[in-house]
PDB file of N, CA and C in Angstrom:
ATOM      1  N   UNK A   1     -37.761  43.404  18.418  1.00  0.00           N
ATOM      2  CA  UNK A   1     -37.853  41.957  18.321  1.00  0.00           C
ATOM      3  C   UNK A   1     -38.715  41.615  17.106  1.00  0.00           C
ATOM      4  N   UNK A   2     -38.507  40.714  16.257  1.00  0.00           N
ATOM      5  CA  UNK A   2     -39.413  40.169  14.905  1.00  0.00           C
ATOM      6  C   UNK A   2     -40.207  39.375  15.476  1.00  0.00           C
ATOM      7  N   UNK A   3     -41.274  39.772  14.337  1.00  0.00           N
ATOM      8  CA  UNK A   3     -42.683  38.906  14.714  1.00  0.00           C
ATOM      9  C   UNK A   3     -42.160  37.571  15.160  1.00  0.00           C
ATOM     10  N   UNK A   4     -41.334  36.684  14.509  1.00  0.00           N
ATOM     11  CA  UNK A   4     -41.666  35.387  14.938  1.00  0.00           C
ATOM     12  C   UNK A   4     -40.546  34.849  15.778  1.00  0.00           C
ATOM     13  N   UNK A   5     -39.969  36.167  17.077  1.00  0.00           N
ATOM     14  CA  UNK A   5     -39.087  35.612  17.774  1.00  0.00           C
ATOM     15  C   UNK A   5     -39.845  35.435  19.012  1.00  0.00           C
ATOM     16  N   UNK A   6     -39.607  34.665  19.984  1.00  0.00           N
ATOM     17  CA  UNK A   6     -40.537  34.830  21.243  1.00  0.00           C
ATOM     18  C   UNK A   6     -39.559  34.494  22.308  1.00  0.00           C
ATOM     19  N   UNK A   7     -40.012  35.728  23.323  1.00  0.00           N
ATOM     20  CA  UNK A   7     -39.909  35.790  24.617  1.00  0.00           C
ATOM     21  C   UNK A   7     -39.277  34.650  25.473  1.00  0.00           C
ATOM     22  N   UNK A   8     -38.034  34.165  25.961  1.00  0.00           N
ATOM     23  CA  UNK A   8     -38.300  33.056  26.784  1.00  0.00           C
ATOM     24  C   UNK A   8     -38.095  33.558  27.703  1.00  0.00           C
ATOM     25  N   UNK A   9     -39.278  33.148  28.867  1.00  0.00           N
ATOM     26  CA  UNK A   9     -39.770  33.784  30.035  1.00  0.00           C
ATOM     27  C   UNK A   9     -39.817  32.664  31.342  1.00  0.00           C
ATOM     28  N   UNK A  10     -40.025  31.050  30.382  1.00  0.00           N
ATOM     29  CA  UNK A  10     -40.528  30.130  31.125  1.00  0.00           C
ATOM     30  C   UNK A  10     -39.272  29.025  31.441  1.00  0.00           C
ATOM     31  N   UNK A  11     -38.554  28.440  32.341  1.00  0.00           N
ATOM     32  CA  UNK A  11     -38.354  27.503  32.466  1.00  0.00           C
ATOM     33  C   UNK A  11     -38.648  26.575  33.118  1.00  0.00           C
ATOM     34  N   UNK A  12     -38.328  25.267  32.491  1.00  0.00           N
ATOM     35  CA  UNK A  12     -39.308  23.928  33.556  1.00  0.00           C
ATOM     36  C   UNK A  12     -38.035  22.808  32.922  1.00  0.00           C
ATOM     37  N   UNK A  13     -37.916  22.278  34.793  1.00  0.00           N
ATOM     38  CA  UNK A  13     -36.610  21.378  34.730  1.00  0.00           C
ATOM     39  C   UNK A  13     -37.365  20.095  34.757  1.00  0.00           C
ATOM     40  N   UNK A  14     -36.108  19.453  34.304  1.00  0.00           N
ATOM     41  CA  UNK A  14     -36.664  17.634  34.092  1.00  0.00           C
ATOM     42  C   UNK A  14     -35.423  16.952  34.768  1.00  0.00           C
ATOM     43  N   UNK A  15     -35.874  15.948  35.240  1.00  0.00           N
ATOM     44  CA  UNK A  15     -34.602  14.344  35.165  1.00  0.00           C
ATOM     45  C   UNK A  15     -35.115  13.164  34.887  1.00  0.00           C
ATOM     46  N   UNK A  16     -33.714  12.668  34.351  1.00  0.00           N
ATOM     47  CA  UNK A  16     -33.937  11.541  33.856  1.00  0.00           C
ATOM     48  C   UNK A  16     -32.179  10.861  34.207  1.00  0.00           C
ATOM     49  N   UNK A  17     -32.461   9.783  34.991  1.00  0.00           N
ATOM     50  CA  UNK A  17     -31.129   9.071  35.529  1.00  0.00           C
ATOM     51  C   UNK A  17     -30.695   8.501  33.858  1.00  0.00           C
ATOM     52  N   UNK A  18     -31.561   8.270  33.446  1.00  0.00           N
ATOM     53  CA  UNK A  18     -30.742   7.532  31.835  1.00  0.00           C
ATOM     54  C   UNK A  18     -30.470   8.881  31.244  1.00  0.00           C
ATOM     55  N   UNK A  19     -31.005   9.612  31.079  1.00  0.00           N
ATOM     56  CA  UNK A  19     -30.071  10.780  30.317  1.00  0.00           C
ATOM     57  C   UNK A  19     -28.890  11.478  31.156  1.00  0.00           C
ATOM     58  N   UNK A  20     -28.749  11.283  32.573  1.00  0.00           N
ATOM     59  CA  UNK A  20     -28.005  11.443  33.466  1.00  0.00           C
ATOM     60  C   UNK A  20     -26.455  10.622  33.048  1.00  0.00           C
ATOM     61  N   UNK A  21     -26.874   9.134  33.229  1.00  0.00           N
ATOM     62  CA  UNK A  21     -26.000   8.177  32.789  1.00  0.00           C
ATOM     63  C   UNK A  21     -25.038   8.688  31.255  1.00  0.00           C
ATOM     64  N   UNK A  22     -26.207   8.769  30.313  1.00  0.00           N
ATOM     65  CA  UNK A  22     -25.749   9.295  29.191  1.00  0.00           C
ATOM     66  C   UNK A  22     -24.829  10.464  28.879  1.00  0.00           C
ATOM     67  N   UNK A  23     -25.342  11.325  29.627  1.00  0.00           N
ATOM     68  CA  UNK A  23     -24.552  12.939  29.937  1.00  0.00           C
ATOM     69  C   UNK A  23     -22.844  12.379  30.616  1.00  0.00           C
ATOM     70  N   UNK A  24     -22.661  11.270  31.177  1.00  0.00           N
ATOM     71  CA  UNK A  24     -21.686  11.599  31.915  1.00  0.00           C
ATOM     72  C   UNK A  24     -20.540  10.087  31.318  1.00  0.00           C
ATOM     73  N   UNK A  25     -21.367   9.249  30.092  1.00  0.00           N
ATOM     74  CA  UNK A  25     -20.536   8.361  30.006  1.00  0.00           C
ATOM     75  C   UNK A  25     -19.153   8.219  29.552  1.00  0.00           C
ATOM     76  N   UNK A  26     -18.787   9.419  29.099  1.00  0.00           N
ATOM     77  CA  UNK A  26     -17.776   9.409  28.926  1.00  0.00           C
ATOM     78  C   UNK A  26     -16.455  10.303  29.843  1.00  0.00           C
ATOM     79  N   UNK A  27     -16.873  10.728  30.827  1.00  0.00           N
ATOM     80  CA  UNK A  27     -16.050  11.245  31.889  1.00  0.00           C
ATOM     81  C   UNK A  27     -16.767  10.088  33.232  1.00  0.00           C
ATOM     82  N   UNK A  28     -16.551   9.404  33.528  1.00  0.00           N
ATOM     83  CA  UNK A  28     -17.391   8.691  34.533  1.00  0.00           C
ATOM     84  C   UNK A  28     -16.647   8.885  35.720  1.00  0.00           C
ATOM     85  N   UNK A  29     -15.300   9.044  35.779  1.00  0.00           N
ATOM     86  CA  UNK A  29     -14.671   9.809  37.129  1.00  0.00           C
ATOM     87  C   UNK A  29     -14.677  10.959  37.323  1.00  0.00           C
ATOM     88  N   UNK A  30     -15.327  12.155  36.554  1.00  0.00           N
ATOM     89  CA  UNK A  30     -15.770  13.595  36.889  1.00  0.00           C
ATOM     90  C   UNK A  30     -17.096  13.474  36.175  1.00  0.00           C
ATOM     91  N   UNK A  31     -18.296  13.136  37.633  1.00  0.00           N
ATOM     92  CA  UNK A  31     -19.183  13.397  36.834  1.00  0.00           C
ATOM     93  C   UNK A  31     -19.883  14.867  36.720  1.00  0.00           C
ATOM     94  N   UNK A  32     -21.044  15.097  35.546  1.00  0.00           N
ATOM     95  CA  UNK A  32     -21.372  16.517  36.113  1.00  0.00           C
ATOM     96  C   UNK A  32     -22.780  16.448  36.498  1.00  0.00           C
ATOM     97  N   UNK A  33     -23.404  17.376  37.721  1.00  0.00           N
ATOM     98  CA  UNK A  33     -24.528  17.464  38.506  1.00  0.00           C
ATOM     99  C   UNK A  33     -24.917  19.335  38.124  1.00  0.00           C
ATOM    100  N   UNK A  34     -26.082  19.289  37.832  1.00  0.00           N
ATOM    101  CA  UNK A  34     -26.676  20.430  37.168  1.00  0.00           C
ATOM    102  C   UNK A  34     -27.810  21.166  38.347  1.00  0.00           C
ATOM    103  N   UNK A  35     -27.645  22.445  38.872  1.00  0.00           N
ATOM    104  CA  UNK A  35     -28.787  22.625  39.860  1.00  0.00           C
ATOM    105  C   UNK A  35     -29.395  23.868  39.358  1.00  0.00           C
ATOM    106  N   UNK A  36     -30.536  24.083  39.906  1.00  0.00           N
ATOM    107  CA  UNK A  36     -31.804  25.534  39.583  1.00  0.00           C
ATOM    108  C   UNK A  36     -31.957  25.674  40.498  1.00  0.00           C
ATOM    109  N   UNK A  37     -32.798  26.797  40.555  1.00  0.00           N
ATOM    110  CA  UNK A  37     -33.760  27.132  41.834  1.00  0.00           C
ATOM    111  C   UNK A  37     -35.357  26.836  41.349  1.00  0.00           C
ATOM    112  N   UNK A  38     -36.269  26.763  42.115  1.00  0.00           N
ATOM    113  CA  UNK A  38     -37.318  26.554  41.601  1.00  0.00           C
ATOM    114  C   UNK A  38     -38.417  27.536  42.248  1.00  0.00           C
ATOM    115  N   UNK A  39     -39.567  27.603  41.530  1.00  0.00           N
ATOM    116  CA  UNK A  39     -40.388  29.232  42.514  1.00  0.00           C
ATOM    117  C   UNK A  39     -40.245  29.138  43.704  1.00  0.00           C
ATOM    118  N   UNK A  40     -40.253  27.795  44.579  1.00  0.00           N
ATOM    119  CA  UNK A  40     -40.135  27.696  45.783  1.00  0.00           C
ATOM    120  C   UNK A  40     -39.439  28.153  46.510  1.00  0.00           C
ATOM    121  N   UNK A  41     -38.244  28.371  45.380  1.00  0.00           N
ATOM    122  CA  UNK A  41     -36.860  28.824  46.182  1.00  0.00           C
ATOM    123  C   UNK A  41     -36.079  27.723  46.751  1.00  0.00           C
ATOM    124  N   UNK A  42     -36.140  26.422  46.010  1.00  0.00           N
ATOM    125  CA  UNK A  42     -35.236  25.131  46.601  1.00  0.00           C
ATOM    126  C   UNK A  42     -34.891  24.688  45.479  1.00  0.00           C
ATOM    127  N   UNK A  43     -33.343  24.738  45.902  1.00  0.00           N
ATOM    128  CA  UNK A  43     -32.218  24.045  44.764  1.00  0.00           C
ATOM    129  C   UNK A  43     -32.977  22.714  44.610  1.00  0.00           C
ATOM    130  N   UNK A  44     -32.982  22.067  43.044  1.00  0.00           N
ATOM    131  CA  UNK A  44     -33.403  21.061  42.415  1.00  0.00           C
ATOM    132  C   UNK A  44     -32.403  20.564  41.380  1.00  0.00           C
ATOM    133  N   UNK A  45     -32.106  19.153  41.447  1.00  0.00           N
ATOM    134  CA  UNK A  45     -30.844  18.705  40.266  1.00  0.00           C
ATOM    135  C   UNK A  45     -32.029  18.353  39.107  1.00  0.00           C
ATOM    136  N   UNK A  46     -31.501  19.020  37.823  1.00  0.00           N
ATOM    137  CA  UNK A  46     -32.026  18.644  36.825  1.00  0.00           C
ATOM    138  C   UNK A  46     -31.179  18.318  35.484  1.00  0.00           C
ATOM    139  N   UNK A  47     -31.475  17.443  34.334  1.00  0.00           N
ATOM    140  CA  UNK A  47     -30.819  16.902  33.343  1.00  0.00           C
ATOM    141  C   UNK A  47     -30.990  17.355  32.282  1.00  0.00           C
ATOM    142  N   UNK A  48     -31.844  18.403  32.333  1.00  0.00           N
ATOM    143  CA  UNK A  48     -32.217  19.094  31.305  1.00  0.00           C
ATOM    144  C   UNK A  48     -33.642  20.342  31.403  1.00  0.00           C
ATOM    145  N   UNK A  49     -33.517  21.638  31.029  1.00  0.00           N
ATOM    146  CA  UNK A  49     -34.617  22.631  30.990  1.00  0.00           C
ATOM    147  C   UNK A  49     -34.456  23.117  29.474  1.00  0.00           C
ATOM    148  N   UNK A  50     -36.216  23.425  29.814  1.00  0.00           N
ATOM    149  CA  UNK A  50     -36.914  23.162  28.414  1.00  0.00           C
ATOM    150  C   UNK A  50     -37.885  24.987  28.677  1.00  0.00           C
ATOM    151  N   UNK A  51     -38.094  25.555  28.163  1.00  0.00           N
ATOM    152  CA  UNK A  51     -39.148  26.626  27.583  1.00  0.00           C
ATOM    153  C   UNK A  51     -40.673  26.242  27.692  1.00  0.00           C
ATOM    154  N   UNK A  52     -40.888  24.859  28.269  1.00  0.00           N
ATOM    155  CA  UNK A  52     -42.354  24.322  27.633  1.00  0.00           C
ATOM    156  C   UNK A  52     -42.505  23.538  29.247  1.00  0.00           C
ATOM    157  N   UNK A  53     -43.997  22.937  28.851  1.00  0.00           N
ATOM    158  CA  UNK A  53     -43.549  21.356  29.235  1.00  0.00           C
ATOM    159  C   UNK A  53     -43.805  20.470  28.981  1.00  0.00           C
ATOM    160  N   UNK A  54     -43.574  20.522  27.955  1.00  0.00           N
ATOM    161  CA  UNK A  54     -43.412  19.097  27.155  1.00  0.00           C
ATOM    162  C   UNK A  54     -41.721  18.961  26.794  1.00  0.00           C
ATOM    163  N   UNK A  55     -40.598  17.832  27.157  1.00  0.00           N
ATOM    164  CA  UNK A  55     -39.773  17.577  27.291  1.00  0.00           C
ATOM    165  C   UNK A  55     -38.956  16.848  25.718  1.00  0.00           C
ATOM    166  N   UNK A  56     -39.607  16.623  24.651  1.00  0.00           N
ATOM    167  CA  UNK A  56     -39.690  16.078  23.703  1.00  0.00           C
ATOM    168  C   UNK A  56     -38.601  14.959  23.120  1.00  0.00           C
ATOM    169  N   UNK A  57     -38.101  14.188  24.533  1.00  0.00           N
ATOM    170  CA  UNK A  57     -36.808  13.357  24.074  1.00  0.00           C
ATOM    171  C   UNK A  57     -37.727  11.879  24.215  1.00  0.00           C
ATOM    172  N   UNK A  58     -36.600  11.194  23.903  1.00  0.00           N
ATOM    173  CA  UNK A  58     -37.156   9.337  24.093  1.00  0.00           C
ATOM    174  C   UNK A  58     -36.741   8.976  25.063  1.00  0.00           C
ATOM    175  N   UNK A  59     -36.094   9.599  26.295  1.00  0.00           N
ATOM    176  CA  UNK A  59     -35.664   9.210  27.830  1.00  0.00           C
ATOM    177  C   UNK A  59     -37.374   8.600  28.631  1.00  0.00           C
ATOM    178  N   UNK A  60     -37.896   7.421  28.228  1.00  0.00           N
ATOM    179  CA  UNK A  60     -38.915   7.244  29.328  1.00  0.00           C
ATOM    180  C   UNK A  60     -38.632   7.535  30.476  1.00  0.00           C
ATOM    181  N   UNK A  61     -38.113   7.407  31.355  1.00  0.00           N
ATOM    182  CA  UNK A  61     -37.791   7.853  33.011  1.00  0.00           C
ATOM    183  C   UNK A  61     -37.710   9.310  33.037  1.00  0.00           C
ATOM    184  N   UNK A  62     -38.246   9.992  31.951  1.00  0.00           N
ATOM    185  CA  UNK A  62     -37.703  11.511  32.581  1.00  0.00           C
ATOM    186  C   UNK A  62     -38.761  11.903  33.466  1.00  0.00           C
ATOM    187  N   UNK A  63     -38.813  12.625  34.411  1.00  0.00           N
ATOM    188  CA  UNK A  63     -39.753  13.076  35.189  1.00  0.00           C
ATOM    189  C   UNK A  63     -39.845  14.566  35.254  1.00  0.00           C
ATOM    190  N   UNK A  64     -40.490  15.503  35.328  1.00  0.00           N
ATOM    191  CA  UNK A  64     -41.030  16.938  35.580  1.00  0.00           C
ATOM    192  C   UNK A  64     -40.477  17.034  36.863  1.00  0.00           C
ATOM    193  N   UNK A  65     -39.468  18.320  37.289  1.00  0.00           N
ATOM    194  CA  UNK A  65     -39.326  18.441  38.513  1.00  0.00           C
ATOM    195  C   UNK A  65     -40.020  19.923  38.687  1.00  0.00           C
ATOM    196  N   UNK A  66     -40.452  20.737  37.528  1.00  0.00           N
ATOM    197  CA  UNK A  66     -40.725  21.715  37.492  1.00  0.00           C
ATOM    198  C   UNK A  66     -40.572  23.122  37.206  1.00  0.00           C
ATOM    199  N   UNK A  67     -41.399  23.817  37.550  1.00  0.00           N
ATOM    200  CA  UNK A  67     -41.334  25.320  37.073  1.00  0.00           C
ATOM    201  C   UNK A  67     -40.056  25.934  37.929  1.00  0.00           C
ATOM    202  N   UNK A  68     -38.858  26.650  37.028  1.00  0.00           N
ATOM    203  CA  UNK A  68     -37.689  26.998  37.486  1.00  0.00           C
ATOM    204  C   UNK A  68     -37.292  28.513  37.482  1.00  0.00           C
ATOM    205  N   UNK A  69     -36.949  29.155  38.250  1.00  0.00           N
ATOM    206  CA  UNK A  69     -36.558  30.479  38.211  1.00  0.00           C
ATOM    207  C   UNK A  69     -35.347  30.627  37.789  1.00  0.00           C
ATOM    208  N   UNK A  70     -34.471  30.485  37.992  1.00  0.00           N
ATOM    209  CA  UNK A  70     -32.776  30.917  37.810  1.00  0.00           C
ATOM    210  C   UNK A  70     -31.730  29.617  37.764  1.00  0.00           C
ATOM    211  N   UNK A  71     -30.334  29.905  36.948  1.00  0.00           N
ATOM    212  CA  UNK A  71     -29.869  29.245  37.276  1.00  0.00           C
ATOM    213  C   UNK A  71     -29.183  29.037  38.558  1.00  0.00           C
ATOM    214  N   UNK A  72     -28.097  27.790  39.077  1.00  0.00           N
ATOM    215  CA  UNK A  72     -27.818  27.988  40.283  1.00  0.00           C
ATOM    216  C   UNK A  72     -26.638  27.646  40.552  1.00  0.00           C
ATOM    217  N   UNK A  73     -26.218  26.326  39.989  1.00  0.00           N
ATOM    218  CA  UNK A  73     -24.715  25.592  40.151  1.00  0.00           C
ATOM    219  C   UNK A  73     -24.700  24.310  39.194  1.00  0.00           C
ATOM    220  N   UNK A  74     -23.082  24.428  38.460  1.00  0.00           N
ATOM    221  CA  UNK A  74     -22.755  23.149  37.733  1.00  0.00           C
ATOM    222  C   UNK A  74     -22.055  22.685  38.566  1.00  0.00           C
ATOM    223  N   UNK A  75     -22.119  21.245  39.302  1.00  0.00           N
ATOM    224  CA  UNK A  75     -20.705  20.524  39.961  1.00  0.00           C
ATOM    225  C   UNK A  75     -19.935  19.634  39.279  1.00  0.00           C
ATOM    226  N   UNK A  76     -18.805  19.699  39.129  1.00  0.00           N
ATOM    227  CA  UNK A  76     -17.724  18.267  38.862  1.00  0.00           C
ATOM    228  C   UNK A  76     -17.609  17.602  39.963  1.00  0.00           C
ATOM    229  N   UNK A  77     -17.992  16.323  40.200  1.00  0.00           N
ATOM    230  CA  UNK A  77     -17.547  15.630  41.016  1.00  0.00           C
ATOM    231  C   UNK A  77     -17.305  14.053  41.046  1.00  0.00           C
TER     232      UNK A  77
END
């Protein structure tokens, strides 16, 4: 690995219903729903995971749902 590649080890999920909205405006009769697991071990819908946590978009409503282990399920519905 080169010095200035790094490890991603960490994920941490977010939502945000406006980036939700956004993600789906153009299929609005198949929308899509994004799930993780989280250390807890409980499926969590999130709109986006990040390496950090700091989330770095302009979505005010996004909220931290947290530290994430694995992925889990994409739904169409």
């Amino acid at each position: 690995m080169a010095a200035e590649e790094k490890d991603c080890d960490e994920l941490h999920g977010w939502y945000s219903p406006t980036q939700f909205n956004k993600n789906n405006v153009h299929n609005i009769e198949l929308l899509k729903y994004l799930y993780y697991v989280n250390v807890d071990n409980k499926v969590v819908e999130v709109t986006m995971v990040t390496n950090t946590t700091i989330h770095n978009t302009y979505f005010k409503d996004m909220q931290y749902v947290g530290k994430l282990k694995r992925f889990y399920k994409q739904i169409y519905k």
